[in-house]
Protein backbone atom coordinates (compact mmCIF):
# COMPACT_ATOMS: atom_id res chain seq x y z
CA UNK A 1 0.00 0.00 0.00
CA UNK A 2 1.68 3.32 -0.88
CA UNK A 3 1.70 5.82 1.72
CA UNK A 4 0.71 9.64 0.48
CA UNK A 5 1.39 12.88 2.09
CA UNK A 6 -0.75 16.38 1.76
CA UNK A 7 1.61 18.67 3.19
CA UNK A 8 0.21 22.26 4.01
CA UNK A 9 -1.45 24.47 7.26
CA UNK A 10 -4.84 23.25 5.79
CA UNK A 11 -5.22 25.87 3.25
CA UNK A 12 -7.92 25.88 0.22
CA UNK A 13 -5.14 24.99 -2.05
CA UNK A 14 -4.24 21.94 0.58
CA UNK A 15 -7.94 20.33 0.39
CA UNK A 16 -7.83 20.72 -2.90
CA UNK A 17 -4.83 18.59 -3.67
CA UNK A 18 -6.14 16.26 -1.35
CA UNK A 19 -9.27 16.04 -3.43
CA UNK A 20 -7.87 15.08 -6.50
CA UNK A 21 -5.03 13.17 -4.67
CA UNK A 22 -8.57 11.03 -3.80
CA UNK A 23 -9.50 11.40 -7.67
CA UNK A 24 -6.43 9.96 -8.70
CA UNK A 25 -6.52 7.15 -6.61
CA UNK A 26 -10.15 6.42 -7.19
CA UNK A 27 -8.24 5.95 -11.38
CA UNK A 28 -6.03 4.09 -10.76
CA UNK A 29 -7.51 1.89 -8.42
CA UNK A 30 -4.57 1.61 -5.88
CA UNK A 31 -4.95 1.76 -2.43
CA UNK A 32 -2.75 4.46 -0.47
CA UNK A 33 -3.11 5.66 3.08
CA UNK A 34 -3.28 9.53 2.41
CA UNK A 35 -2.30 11.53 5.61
CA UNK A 36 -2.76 15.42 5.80
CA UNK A 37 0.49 16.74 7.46
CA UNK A 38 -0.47 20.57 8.97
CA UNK A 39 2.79 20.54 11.63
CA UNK A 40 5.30 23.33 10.38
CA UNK A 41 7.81 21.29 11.48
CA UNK A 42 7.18 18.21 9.53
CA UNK A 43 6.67 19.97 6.37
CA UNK A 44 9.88 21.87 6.42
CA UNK A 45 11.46 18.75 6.82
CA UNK A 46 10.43 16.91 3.27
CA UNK A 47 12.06 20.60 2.25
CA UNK A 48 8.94 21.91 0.92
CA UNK A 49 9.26 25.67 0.66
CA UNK A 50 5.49 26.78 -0.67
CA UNK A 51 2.80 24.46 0.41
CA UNK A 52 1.15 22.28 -0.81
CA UNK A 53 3.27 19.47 -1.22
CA UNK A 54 2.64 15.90 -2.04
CA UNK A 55 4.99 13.12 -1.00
CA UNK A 56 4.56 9.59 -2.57
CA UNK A 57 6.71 6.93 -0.19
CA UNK A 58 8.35 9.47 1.29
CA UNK A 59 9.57 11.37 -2.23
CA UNK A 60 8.61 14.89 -2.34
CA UNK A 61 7.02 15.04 -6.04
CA UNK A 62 5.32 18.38 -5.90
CA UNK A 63 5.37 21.56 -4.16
CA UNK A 64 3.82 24.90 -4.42
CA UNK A 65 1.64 23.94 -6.77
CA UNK A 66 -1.65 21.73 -7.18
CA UNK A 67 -0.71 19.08 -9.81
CA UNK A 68 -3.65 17.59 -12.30
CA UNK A 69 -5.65 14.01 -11.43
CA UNK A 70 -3.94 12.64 -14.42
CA UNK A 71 -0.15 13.60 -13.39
CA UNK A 72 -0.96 12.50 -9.81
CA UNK A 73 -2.16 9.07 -11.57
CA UNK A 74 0.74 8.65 -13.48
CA UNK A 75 2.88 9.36 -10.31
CA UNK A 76 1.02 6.56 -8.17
CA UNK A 77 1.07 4.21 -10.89
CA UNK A 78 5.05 4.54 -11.56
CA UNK A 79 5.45 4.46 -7.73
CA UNK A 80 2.78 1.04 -7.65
């Protein structure tokens, strides 16, 4: 099961790439465990300098920016 991370302080732009995070899994059929990371902290650690961020197995693959359903897809399915 892959593990996904929504980094951010819980921002529009942070429930929105957990949204389609959903969308893309919902695709590709692959079961994840998606956590929402808020804690400063945390976040700063996986080097993320604009939120949100999205970590696949612990690999930061996006950040400041909300990536598309389809690009998340293709990310879980090359990770899968």
């Amino acid at each position: 099961m892959l593990d996904i991370k929504v980094l951010g302080p819980g921002c529009a732009n942070c429930r929105k790439l957990e949204e389609i995070v959903h969308e893309a899994l919902a695709a590709t059929g692959v079961e994840a465990e998606v956590t929402k990371v808020t804690d400063m902290g945390q976040i700063v650690a996986y080097d993320v300098l604009k939120t949100p961020g999205l970590v696949i197995n612990e690999k930061l693959v996006s950040s400041g920016r909300i990536p598309t359903a389809a690009t998340i897809a293709e990310w879980i399915r090359a990770v899968g």
